[in-house]
C-alpha atoms as a PDB file:
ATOM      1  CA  UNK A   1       5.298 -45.135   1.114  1.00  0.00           C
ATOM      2  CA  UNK A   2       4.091 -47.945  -1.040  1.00  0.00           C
ATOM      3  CA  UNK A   3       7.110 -49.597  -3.428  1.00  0.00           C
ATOM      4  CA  UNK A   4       5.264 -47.919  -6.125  1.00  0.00           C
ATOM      5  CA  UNK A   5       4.867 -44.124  -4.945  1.00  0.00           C
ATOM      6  CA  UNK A   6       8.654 -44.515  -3.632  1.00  0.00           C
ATOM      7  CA  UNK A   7       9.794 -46.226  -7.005  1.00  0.00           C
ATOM      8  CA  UNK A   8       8.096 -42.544  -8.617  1.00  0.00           C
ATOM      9  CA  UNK A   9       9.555 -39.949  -5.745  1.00  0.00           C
ATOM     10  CA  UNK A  10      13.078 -41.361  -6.244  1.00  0.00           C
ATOM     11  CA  UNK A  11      12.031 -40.755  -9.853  1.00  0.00           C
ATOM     12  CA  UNK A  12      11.490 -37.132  -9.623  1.00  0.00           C
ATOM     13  CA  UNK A  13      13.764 -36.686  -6.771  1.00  0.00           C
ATOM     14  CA  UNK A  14      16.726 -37.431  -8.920  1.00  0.00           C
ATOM     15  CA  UNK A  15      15.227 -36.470 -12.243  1.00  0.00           C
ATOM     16  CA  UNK A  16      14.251 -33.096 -10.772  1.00  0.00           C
ATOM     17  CA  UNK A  17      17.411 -32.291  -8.434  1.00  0.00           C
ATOM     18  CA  UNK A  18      19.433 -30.162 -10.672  1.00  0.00           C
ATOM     19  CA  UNK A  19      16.328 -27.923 -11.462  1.00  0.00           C
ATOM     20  CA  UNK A  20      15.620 -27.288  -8.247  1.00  0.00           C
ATOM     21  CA  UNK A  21      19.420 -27.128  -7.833  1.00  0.00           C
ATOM     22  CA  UNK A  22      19.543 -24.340 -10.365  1.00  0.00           C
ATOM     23  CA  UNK A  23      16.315 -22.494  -8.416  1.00  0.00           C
ATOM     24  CA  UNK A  24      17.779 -22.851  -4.900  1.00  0.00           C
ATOM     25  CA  UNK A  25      21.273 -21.309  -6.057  1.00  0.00           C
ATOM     26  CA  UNK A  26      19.727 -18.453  -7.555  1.00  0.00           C
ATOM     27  CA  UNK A  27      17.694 -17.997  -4.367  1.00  0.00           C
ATOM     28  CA  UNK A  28      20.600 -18.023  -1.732  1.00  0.00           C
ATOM     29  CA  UNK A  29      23.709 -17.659  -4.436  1.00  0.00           C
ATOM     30  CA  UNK A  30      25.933 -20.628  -2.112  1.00  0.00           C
ATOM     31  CA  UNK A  31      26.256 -23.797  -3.289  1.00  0.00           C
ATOM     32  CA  UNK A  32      26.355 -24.995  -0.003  1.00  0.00           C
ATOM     33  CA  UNK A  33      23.108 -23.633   0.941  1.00  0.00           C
ATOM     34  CA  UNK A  34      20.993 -24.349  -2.394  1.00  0.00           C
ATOM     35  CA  UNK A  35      22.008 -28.198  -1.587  1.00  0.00           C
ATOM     36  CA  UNK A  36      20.430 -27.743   2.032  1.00  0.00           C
ATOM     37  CA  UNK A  37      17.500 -26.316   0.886  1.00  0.00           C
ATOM     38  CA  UNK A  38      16.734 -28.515  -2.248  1.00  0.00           C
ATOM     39  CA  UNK A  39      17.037 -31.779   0.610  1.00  0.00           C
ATOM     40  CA  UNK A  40      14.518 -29.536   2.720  1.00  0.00           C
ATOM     41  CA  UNK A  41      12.150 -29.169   0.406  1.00  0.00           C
ATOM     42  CA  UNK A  42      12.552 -33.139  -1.442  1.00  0.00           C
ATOM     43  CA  UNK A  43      11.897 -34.257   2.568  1.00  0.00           C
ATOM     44  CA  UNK A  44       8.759 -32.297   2.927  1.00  0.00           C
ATOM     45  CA  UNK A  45       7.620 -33.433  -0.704  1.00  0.00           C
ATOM     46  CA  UNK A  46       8.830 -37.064   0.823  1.00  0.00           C
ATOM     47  CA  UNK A  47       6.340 -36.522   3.564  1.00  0.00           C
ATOM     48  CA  UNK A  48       3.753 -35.097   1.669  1.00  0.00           C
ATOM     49  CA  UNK A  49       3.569 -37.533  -1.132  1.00  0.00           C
ATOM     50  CA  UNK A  50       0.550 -39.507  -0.412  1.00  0.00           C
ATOM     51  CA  UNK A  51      -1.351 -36.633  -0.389  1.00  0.00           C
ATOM     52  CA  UNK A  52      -4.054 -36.478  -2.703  1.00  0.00           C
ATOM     53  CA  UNK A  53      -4.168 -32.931  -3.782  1.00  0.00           C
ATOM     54  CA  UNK A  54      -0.210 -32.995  -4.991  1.00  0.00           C
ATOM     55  CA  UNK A  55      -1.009 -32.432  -8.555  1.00  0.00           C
ATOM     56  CA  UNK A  56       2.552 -31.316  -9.687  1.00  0.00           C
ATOM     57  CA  UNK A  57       5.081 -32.507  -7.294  1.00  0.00           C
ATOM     58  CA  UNK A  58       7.885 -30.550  -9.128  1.00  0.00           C
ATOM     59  CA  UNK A  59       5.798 -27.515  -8.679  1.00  0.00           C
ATOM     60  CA  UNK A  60       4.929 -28.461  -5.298  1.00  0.00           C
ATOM     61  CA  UNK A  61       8.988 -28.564  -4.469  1.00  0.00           C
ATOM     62  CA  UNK A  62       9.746 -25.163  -6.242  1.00  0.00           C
ATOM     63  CA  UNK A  63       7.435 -23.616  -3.707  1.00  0.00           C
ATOM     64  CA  UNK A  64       8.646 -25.524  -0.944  1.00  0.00           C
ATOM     65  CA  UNK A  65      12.071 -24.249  -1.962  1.00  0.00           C
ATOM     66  CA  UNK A  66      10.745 -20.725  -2.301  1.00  0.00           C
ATOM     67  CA  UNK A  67       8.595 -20.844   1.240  1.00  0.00           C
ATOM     68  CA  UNK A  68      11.792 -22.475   3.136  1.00  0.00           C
ATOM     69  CA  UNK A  69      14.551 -19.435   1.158  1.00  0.00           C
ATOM     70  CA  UNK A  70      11.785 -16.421   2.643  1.00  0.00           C
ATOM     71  CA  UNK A  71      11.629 -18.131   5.988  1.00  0.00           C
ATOM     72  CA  UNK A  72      15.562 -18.300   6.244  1.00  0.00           C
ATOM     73  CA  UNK A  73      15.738 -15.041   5.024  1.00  0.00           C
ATOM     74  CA  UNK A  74      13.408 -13.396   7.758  1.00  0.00           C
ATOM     75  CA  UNK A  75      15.548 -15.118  10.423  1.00  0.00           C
ATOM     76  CA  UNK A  76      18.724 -14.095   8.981  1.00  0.00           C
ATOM     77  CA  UNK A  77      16.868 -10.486   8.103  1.00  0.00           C
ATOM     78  CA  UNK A  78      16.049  -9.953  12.801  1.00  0.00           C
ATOM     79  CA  UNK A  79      20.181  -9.208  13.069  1.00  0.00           C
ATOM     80  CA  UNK A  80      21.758  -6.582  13.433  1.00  0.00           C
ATOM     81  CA  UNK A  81      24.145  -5.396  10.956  1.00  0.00           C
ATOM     82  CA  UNK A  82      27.196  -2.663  11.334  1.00  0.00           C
ATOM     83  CA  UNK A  83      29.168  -0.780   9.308  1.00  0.00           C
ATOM     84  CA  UNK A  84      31.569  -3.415   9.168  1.00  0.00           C
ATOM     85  CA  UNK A  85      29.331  -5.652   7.576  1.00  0.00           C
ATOM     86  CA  UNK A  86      27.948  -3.686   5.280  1.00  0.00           C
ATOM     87  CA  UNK A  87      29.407  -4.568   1.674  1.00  0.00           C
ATOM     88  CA  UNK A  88      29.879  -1.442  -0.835  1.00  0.00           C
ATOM     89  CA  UNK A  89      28.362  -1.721  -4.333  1.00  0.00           C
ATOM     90  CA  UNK A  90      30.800  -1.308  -6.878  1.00  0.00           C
ATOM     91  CA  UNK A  91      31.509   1.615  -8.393  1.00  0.00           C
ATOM     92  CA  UNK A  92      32.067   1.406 -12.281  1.00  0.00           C
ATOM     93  CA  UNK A  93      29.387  -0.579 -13.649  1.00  0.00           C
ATOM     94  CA  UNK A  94      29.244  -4.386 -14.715  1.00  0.00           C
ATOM     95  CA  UNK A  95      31.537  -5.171 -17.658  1.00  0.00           C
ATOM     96  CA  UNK A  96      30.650  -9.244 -17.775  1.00  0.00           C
ATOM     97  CA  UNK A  97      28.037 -11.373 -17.258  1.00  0.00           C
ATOM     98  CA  UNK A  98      29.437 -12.333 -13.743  1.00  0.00           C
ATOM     99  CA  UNK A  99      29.037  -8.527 -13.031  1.00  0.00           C
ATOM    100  CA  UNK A 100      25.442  -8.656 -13.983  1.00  0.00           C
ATOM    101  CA  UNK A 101      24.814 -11.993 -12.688  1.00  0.00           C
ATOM    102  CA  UNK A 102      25.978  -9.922  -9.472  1.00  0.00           C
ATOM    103  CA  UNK A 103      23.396  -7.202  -9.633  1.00  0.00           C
ATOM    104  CA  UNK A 104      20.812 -10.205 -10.438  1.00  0.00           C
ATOM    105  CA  UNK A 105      21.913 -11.546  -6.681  1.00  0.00           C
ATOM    106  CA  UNK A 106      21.281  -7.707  -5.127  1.00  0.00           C
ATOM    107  CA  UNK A 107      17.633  -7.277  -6.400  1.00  0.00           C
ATOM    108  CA  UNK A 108      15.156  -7.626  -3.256  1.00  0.00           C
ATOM    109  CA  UNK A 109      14.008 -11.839  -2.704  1.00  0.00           C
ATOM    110  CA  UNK A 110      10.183 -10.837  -4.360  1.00  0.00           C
ATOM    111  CA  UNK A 111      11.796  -9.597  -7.504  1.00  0.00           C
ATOM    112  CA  UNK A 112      14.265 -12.037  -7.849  1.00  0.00           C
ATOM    113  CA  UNK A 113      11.729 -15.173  -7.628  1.00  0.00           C
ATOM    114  CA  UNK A 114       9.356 -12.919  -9.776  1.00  0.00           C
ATOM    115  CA  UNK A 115      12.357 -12.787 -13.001  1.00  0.00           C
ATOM    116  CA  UNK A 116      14.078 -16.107 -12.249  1.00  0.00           C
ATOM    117  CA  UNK A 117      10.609 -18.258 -12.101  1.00  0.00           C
ATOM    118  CA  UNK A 118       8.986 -16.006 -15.206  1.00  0.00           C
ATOM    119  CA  UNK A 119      12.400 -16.326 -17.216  1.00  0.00           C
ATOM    120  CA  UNK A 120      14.837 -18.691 -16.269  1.00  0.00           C
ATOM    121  CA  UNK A 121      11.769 -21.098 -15.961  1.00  0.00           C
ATOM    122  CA  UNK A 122       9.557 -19.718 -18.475  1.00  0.00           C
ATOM    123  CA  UNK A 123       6.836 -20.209 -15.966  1.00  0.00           C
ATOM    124  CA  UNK A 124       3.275 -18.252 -16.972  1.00  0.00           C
ATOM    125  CA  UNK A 125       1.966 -15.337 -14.185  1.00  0.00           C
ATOM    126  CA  UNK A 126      -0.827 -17.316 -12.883  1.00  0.00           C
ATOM    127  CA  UNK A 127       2.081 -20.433 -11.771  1.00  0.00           C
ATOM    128  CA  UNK A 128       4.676 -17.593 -10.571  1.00  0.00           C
ATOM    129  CA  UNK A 129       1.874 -16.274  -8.692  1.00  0.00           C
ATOM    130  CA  UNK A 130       1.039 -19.853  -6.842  1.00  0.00           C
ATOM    131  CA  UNK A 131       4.530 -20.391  -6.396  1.00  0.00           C
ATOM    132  CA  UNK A 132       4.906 -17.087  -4.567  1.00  0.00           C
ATOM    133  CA  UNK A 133       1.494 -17.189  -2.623  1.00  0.00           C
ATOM    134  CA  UNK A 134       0.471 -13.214  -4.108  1.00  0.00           C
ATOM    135  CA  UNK A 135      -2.066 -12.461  -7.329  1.00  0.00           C
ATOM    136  CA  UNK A 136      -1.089 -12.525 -10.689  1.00  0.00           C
ATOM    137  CA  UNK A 137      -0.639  -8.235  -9.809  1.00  0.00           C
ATOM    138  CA  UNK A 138       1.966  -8.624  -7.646  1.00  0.00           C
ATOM    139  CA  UNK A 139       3.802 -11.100  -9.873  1.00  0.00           C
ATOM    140  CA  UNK A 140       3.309  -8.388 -12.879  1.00  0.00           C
ATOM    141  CA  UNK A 141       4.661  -5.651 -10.851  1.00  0.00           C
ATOM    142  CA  UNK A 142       7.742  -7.705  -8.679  1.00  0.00           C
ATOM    143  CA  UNK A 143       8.735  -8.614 -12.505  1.00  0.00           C
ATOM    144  CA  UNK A 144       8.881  -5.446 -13.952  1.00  0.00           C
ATOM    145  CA  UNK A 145      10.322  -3.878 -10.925  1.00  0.00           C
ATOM    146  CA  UNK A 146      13.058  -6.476 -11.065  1.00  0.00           C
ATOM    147  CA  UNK A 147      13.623  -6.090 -15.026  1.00  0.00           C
ATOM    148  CA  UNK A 148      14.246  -2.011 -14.557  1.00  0.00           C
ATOM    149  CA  UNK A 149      16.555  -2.426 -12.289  1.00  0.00           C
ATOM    150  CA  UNK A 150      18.669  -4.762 -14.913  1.00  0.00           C
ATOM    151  CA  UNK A 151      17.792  -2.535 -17.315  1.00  0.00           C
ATOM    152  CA  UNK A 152      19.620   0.243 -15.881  1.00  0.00           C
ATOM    153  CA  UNK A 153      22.838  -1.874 -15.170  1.00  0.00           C
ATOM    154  CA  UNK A 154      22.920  -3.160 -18.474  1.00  0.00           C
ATOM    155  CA  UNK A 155      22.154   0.408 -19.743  1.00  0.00           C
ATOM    156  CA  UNK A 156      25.190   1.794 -17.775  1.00  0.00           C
ATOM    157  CA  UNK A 157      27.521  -0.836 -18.545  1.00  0.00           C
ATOM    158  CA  UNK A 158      30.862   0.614 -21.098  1.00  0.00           C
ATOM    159  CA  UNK A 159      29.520  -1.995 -23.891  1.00  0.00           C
ATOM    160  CA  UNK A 160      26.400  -0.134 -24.107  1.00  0.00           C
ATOM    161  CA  UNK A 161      27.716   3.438 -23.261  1.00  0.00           C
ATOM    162  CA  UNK A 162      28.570   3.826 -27.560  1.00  0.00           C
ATOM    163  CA  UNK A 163      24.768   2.853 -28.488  1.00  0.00           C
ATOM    164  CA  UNK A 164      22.365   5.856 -27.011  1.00  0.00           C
END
């Protein structure tokens, strides 16, 4: 790296670290883990940076962040669970944000990139659908998959029980 292109990563490697932060802790919900996988994908950007075609670095780590979370999770998804391990959903429905935050966590990893990057980021379809590698379709359908399910746990929830 030339003083000048290192000068700019550092740049958007600090700038940008608590949005990706943010991304990766929605992704794997540990702290621990979000700040492995943000310094992942900042030292592939790192290696990646004099590449010509990097038109949006910040983009270009969101994805990384996004590629590295799905191939974690298909490791992670080859063991074997039992009973034991098996956490029960709660019964009574969420009566906080935390509790929906919770049910946020529990929607499958498509969906939850779908809402969070739509959303959270305010991202448009066509970007989502970069950042996830599927058509603008997919990204349509993941979303409003992801939003029903909310829906209903919002829906069921005792502060909204009065309203129907």
């Amino acid at each position: 790296m030339s003083a000048y292109s290192r000068a700019a990563f550092d740049d958007l490697a600090t700038g940008g670290w608590w949005t990706l932060y943010r991304f990766a802790l929605v992704l794997t919900s540990s702290p621990t883990d979000a700040e492995d996988l943000v310094q992942e994908a900042l030292m592939r950007l790192a290696m990646q940076w004099q590449r010509s075609d990097i038109q949006n670095p910040e983009a270009y780590a969101r994805k990384a962040l996004f590629n590295l979370h799905t191939s974690r999770w298909r490791r992670l998804r080859r063991e074997v669970l039992t009973a034991n391990d098996i956490p029960e959903r709660a019964a009574a429905p969420p009566e906080s944000t935390l509790e929906i935050w919770a049910e946020l966590q529990r929607l499958p990893l498509r969906q939850l990139a779908a809402v969070f990057l739509r959303y959270y980021y305010d991202m448009p379809e066509i970007e989502v659908a970069a950042v996830m590698k599927c058509s603008v379709g997919t990204v349509k359908s993941q979303t409003s998959r992801g939003l029903d399910k909310l829906r209903q746990v919002v829906a069921a929830s005792p502060a909204n029980a009065g309203r129907e």
